[in-house]
PDB file of N, CA and C in Angstrom:
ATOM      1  N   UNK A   1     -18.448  50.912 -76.355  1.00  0.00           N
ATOM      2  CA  UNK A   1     -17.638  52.057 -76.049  1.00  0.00           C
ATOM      3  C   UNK A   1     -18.005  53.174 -77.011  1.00  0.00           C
ATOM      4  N   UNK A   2     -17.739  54.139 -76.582  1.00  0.00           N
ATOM      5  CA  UNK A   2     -18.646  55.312 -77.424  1.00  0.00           C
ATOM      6  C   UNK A   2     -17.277  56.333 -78.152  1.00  0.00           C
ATOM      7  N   UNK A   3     -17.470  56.740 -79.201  1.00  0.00           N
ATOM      8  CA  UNK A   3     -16.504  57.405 -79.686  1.00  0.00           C
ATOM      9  C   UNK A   3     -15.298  58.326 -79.129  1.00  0.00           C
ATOM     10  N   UNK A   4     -16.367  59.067 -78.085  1.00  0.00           N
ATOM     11  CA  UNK A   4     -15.505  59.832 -77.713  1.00  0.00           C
ATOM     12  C   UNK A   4     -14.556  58.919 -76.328  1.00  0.00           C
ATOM     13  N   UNK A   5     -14.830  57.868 -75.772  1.00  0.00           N
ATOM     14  CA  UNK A   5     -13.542  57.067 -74.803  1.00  0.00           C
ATOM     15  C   UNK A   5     -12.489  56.412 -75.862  1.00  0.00           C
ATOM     16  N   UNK A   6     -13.218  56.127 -77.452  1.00  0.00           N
ATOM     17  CA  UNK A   6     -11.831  55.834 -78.187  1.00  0.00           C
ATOM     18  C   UNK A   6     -11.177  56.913 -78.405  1.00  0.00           C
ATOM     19  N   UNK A   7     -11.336  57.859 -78.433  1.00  0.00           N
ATOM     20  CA  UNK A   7     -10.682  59.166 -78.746  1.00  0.00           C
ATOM     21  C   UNK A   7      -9.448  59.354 -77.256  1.00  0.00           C
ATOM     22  N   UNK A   8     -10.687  59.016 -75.862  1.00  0.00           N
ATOM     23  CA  UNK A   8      -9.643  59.588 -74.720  1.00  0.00           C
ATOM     24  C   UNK A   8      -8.387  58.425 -74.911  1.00  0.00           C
ATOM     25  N   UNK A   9      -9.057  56.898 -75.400  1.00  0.00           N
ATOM     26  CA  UNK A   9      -8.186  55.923 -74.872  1.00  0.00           C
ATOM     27  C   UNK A   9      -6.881  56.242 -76.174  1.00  0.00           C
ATOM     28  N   UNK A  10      -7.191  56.881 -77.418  1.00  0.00           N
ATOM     29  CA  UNK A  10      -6.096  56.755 -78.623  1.00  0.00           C
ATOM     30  C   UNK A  10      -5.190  57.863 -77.747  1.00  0.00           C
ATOM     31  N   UNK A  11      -5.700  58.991 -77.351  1.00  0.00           N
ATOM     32  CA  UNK A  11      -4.753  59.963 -76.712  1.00  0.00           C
ATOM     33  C   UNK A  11      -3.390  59.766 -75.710  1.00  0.00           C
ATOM     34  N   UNK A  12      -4.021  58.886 -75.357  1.00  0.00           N
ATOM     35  CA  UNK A  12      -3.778  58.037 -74.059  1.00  0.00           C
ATOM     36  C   UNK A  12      -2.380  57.426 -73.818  1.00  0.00           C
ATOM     37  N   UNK A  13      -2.991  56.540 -75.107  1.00  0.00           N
ATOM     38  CA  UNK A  13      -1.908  55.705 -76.147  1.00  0.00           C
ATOM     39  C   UNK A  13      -1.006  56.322 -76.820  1.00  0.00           C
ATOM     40  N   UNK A  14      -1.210  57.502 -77.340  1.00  0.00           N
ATOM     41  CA  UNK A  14      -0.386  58.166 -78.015  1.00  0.00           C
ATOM     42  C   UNK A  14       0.712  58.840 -77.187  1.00  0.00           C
ATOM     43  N   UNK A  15       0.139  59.322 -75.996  1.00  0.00           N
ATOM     44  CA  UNK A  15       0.910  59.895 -75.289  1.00  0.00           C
ATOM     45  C   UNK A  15       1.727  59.174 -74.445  1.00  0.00           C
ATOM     46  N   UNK A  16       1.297  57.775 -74.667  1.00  0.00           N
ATOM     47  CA  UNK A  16       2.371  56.809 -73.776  1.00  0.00           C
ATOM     48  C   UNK A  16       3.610  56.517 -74.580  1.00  0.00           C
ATOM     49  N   UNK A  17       3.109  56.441 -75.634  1.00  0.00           N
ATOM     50  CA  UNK A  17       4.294  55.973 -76.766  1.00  0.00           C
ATOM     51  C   UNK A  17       5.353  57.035 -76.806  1.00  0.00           C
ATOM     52  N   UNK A  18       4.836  58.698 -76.734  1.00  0.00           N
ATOM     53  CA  UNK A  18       5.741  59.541 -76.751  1.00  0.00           C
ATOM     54  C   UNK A  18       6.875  59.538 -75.731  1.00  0.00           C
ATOM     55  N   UNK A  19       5.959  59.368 -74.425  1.00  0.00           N
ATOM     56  CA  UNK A  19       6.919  58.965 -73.099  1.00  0.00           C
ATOM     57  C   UNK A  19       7.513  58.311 -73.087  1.00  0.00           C
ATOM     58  N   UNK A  20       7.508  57.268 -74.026  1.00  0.00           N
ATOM     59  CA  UNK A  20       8.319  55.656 -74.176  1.00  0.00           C
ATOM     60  C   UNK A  20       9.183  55.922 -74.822  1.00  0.00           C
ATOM     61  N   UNK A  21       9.139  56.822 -75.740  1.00  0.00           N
ATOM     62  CA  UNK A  21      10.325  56.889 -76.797  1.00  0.00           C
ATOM     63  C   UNK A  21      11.063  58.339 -76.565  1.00  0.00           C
ATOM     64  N   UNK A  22      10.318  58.798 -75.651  1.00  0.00           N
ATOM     65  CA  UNK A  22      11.476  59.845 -75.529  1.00  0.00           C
ATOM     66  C   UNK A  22      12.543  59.324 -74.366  1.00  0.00           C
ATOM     67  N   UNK A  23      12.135  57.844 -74.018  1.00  0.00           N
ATOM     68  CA  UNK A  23      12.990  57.842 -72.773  1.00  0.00           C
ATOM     69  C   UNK A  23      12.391  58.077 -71.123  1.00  0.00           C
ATOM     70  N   UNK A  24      11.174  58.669 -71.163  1.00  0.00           N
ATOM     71  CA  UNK A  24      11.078  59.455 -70.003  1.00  0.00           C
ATOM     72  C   UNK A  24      10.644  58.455 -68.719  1.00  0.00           C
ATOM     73  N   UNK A  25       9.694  57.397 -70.029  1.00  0.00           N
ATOM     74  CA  UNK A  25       9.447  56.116 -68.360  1.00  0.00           C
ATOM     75  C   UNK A  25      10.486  55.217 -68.141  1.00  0.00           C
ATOM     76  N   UNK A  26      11.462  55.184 -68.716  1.00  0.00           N
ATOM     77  CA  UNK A  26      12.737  54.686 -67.873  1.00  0.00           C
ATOM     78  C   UNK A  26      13.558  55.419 -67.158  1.00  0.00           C
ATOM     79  N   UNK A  27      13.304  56.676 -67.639  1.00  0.00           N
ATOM     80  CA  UNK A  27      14.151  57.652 -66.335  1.00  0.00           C
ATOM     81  C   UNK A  27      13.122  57.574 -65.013  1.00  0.00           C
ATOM     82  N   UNK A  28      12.046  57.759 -65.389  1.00  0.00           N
ATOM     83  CA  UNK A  28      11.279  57.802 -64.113  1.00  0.00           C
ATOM     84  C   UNK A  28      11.095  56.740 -63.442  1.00  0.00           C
ATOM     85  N   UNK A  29      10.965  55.339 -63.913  1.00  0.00           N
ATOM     86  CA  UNK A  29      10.667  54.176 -63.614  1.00  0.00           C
ATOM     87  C   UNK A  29      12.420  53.714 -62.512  1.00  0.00           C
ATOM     88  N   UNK A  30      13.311  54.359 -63.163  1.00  0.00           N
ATOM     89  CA  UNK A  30      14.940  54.131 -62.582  1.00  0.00           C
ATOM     90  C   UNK A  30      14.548  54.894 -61.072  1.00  0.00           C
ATOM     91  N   UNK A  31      14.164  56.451 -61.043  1.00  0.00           N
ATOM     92  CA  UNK A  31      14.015  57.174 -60.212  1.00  0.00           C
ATOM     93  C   UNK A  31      13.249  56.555 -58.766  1.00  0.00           C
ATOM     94  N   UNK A  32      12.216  56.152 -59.230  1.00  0.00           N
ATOM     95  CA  UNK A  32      11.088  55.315 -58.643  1.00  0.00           C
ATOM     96  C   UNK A  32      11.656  53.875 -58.176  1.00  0.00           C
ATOM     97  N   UNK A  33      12.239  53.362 -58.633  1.00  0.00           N
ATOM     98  CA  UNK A  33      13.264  51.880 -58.100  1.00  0.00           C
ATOM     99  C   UNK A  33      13.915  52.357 -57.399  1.00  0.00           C
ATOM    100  N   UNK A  34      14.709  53.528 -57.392  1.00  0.00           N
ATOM    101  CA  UNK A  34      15.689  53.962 -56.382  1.00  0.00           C
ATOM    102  C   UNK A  34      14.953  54.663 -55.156  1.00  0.00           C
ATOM    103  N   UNK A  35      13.960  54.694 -55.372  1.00  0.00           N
ATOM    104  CA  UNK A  35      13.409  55.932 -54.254  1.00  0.00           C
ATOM    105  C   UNK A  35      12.970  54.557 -53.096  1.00  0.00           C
ATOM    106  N   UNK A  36      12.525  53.205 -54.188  1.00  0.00           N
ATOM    107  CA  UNK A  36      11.510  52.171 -53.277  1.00  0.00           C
ATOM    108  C   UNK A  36      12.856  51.821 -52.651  1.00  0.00           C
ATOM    109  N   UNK A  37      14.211  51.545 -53.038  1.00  0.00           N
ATOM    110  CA  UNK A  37      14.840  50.517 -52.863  1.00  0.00           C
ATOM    111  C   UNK A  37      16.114  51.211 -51.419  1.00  0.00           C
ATOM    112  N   UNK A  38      15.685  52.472 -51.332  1.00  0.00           N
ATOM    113  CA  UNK A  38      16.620  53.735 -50.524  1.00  0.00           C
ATOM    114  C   UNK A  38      15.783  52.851 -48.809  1.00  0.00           C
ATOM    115  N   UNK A  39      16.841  52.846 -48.155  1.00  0.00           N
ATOM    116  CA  UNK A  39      17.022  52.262 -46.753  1.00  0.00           C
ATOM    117  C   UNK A  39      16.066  53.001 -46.182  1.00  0.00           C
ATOM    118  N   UNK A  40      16.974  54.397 -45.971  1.00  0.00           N
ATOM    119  CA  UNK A  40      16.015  55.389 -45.045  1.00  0.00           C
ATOM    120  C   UNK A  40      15.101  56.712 -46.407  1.00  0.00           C
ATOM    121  N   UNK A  41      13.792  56.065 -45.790  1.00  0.00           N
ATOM    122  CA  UNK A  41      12.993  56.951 -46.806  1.00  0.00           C
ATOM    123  C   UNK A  41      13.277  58.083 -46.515  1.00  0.00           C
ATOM    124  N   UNK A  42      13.087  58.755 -47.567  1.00  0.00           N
ATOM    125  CA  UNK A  42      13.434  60.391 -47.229  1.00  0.00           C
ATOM    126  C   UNK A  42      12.132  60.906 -46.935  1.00  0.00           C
ATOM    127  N   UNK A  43      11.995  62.618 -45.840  1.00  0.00           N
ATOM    128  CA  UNK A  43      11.006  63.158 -45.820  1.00  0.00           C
ATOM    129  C   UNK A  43      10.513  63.624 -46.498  1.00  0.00           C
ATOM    130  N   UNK A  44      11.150  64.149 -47.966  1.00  0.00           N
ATOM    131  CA  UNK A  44      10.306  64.817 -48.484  1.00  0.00           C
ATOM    132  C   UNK A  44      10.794  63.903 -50.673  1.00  0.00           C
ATOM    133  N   UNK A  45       9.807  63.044 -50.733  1.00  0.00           N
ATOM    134  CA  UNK A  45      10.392  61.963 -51.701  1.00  0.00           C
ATOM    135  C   UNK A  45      10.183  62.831 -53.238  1.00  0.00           C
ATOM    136  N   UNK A  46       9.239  64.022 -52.913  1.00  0.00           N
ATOM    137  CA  UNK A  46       9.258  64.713 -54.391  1.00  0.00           C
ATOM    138  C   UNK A  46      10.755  65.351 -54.593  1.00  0.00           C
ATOM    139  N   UNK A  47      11.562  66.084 -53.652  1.00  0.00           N
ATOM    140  CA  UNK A  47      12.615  66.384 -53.422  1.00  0.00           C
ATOM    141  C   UNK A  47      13.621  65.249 -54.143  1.00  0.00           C
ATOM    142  N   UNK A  48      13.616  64.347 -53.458  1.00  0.00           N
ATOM    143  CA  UNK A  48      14.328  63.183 -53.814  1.00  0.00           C
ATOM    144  C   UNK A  48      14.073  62.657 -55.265  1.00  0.00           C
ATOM    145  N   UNK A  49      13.023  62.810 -56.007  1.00  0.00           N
ATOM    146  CA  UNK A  49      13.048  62.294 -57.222  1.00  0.00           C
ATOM    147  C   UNK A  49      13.600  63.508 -58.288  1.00  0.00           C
ATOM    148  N   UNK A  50      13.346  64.915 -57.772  1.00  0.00           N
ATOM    149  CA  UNK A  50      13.903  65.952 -58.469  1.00  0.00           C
ATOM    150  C   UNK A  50      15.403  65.665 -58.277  1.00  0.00           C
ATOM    151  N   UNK A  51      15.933  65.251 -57.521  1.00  0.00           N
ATOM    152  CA  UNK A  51      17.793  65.470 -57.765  1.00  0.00           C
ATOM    153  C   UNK A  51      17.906  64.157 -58.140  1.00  0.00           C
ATOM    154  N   UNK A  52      17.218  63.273 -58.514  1.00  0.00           N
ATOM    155  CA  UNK A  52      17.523  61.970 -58.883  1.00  0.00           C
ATOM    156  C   UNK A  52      17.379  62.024 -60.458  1.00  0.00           C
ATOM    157  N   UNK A  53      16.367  62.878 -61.123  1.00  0.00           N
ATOM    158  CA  UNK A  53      16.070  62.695 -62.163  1.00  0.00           C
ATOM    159  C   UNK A  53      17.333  63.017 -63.291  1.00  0.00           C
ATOM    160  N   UNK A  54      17.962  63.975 -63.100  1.00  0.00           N
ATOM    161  CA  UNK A  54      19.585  64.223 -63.925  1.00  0.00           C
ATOM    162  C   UNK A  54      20.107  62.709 -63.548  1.00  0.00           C
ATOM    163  N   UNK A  55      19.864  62.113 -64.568  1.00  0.00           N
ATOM    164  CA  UNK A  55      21.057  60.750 -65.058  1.00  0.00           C
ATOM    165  C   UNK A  55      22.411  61.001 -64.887  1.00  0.00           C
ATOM    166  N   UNK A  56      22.955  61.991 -65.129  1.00  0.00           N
ATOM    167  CA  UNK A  56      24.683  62.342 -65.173  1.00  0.00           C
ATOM    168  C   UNK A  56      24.831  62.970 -63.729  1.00  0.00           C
ATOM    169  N   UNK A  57      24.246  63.113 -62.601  1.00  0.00           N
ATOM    170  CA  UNK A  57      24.026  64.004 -61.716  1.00  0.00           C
ATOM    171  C   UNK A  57      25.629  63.435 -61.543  1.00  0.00           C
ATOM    172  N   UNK A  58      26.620  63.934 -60.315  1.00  0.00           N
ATOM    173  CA  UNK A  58      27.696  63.463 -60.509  1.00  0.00           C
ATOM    174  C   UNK A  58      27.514  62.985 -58.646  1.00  0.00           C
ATOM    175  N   UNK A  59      26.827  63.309 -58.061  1.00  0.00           N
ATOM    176  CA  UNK A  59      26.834  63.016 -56.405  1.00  0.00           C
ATOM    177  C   UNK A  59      25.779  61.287 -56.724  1.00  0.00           C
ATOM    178  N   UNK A  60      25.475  61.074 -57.823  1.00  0.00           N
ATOM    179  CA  UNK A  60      25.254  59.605 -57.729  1.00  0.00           C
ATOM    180  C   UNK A  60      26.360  58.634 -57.496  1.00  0.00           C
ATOM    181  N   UNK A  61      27.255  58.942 -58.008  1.00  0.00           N
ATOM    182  CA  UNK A  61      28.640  57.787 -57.853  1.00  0.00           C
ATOM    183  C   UNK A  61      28.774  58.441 -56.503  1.00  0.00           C
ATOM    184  N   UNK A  62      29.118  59.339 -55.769  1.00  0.00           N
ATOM    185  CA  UNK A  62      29.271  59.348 -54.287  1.00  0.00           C
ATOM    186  C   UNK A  62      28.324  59.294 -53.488  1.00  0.00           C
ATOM    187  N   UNK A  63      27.020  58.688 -53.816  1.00  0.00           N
ATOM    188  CA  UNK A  63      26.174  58.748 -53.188  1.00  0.00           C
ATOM    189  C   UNK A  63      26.490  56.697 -52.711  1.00  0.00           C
ATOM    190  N   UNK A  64      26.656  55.880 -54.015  1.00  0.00           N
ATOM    191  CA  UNK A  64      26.392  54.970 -53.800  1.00  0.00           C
ATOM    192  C   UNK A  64      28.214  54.496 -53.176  1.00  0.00           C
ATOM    193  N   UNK A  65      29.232  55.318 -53.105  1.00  0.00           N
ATOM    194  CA  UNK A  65      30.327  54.953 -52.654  1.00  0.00           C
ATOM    195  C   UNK A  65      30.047  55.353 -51.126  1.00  0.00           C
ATOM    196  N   UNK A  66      29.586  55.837 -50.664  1.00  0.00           N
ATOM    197  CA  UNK A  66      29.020  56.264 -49.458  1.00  0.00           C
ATOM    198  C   UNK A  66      28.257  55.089 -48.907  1.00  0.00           C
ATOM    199  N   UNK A  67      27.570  54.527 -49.539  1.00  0.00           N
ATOM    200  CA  UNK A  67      26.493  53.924 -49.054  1.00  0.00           C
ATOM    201  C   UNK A  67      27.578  52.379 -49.269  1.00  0.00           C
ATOM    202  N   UNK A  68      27.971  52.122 -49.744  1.00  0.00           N
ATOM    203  CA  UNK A  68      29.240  50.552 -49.928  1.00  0.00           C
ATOM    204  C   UNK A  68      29.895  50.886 -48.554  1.00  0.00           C
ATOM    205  N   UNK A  69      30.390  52.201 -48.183  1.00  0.00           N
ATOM    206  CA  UNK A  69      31.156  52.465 -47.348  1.00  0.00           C
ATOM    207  C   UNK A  69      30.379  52.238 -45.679  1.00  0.00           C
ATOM    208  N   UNK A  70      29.359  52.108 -46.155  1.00  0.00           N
ATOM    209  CA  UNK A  70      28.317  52.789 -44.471  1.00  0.00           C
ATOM    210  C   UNK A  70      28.067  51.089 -44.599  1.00  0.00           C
ATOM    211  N   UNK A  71      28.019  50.521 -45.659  1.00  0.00           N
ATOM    212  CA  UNK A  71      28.110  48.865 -45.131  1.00  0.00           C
ATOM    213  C   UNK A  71      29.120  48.255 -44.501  1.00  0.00           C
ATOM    214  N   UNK A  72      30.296  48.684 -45.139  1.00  0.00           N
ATOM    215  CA  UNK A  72      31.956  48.269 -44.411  1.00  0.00           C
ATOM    216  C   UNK A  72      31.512  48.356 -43.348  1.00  0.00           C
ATOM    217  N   UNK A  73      31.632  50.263 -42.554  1.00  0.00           N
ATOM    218  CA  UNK A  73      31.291  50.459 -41.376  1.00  0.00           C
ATOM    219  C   UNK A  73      30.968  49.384 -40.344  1.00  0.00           C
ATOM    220  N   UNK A  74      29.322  49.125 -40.807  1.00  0.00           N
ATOM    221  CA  UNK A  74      28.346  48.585 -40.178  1.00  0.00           C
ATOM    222  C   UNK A  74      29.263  47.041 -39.519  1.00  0.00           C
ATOM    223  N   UNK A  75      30.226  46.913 -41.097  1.00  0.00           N
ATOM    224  CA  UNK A  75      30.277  45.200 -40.370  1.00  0.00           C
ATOM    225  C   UNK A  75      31.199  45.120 -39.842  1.00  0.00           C
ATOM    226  N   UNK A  76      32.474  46.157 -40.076  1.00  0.00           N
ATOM    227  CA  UNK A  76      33.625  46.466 -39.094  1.00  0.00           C
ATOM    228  C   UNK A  76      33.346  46.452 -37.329  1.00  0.00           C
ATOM    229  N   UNK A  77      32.033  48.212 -37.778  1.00  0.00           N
ATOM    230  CA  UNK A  77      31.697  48.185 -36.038  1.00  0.00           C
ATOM    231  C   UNK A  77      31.122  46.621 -35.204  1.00  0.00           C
ATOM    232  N   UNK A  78      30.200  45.935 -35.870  1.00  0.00           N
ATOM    233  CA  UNK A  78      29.913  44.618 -35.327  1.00  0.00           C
ATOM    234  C   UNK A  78      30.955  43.858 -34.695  1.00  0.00           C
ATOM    235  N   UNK A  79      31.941  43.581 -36.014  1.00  0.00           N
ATOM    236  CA  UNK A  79      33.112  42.579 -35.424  1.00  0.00           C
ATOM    237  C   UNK A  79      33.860  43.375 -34.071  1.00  0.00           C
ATOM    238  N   UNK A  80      34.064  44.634 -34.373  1.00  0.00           N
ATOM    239  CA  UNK A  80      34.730  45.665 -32.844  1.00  0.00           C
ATOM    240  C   UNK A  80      33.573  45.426 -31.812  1.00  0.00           C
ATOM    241  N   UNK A  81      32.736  45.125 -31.919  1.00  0.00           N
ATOM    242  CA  UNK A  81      31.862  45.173 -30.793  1.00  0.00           C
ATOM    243  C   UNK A  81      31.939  43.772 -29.755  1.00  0.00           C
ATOM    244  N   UNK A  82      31.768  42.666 -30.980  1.00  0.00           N
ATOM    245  CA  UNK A  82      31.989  41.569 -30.888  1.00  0.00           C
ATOM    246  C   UNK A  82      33.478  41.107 -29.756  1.00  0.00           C
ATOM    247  N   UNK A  83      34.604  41.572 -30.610  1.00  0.00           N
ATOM    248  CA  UNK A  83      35.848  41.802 -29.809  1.00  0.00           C
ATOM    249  C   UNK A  83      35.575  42.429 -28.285  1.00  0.00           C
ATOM    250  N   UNK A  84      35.409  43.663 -27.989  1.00  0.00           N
ATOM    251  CA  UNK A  84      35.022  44.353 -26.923  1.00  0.00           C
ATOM    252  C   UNK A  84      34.246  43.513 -26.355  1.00  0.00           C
ATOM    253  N   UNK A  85      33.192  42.599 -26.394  1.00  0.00           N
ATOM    254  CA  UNK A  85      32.583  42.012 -25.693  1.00  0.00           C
ATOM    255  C   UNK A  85      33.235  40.927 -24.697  1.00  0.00           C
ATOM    256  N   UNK A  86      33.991  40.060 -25.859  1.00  0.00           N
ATOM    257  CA  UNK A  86      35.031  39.135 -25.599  1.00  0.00           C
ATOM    258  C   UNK A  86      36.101  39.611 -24.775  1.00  0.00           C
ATOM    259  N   UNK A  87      36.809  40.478 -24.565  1.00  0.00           N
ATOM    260  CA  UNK A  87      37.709  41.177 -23.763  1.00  0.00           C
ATOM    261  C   UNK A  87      37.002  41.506 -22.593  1.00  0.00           C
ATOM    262  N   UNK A  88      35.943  41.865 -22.266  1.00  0.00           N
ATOM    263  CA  UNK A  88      35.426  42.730 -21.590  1.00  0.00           C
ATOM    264  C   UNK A  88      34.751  41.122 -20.699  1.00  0.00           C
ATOM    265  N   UNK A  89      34.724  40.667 -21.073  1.00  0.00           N
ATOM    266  CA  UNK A  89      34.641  38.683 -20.260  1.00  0.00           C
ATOM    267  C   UNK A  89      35.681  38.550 -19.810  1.00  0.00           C
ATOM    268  N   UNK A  90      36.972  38.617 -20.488  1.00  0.00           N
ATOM    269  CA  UNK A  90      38.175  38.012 -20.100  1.00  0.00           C
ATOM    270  C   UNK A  90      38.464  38.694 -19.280  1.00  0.00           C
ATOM    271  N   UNK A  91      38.335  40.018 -18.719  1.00  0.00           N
ATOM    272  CA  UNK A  91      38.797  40.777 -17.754  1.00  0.00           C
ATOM    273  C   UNK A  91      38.094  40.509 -16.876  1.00  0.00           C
ATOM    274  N   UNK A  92      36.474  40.211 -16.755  1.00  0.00           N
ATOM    275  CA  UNK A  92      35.994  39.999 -15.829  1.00  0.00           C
ATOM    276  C   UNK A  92      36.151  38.212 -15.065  1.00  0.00           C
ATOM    277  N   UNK A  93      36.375  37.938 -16.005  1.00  0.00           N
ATOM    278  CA  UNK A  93      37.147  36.410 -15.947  1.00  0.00           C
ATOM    279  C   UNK A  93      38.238  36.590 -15.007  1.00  0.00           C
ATOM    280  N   UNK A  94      39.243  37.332 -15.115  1.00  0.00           N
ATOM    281  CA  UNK A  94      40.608  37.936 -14.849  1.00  0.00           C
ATOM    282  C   UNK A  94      40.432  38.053 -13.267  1.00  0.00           C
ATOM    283  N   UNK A  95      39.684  38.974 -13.298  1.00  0.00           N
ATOM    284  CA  UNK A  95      39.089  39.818 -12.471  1.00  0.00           C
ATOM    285  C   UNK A  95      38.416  38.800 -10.734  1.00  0.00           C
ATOM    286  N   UNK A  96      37.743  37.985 -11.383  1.00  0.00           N
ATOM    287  CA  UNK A  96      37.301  36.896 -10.248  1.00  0.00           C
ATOM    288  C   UNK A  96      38.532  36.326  -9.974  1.00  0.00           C
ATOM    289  N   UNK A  97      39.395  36.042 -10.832  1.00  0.00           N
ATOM    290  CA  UNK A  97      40.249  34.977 -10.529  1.00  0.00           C
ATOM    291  C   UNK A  97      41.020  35.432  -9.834  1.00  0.00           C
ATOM    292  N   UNK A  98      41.182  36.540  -9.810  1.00  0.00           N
ATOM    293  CA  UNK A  98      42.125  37.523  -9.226  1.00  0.00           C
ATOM    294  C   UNK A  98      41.615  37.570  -7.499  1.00  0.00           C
ATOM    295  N   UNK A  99      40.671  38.034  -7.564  1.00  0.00           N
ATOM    296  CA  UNK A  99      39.787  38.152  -6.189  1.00  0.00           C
ATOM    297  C   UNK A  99      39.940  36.841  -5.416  1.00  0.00           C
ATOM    298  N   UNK A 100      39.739  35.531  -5.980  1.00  0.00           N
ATOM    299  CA  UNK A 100      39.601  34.498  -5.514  1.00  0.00           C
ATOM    300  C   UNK A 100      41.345  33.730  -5.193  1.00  0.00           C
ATOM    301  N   UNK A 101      42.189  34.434  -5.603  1.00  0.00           N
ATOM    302  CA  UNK A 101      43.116  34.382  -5.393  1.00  0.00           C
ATOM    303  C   UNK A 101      44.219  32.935  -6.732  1.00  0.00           C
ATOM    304  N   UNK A 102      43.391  32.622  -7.374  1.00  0.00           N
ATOM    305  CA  UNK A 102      43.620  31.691  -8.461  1.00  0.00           C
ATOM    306  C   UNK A 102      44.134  32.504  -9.585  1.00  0.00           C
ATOM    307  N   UNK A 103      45.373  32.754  -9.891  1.00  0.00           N
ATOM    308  CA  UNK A 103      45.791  33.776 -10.432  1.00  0.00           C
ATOM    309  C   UNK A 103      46.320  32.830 -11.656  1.00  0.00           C
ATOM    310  N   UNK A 104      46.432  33.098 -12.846  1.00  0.00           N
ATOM    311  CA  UNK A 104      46.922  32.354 -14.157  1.00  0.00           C
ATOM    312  C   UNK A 104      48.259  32.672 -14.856  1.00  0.00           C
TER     313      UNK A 104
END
């Protein structure tokens, strides 16, 4: 290796350590987990890492109470669907029996 790649590689190094200790690759590395780990990718993900990067941002706690909430939703609407399905038999159940004159 020739002097001057120890020079690029000490720079390198140096400048990683600064990033390390100022904090900055765990903010970014947090940013970057959240961006992989987000359901629906966003269109435009540089966007998304700029309002992500403020740690104190305050639409993070309503971002992720939103998102607890859009799970409820999800499993509420299922079980209502589920129901509606079941009803929607029994009437047609109802419904023959009715026609056929076998009434309950």
């Amino acid at each position: 290796m020739t002097s001057s790649h120890r020079t690029v590689d000490s720079k390198r190094e140096e400048f990683r350590k600064y990033l390390e200790k100022a904090g900055l690759l765990d903010v970014l590395t947090k940013v970057l987990v959240g961006l992989y780990e987000e359901p629906e990718k966003p269109a435009n993900p540089l966007e998304f890492v700029q309002r992500h990067l403020h740690d104190g941002d305050p639409e993070t706690h309503d971002i992720e109470k939103l998102r607890q909430e859009v799970v409820e939703l999800r499993a509420k609407n299922a079980s209502l669907e589920e129901d509606n399905a079941a009803l929607k038999a029994r009437i047609e159940q109802l419904d023959v029996q009715e026609a056929s004159g076998e009434q309950t």
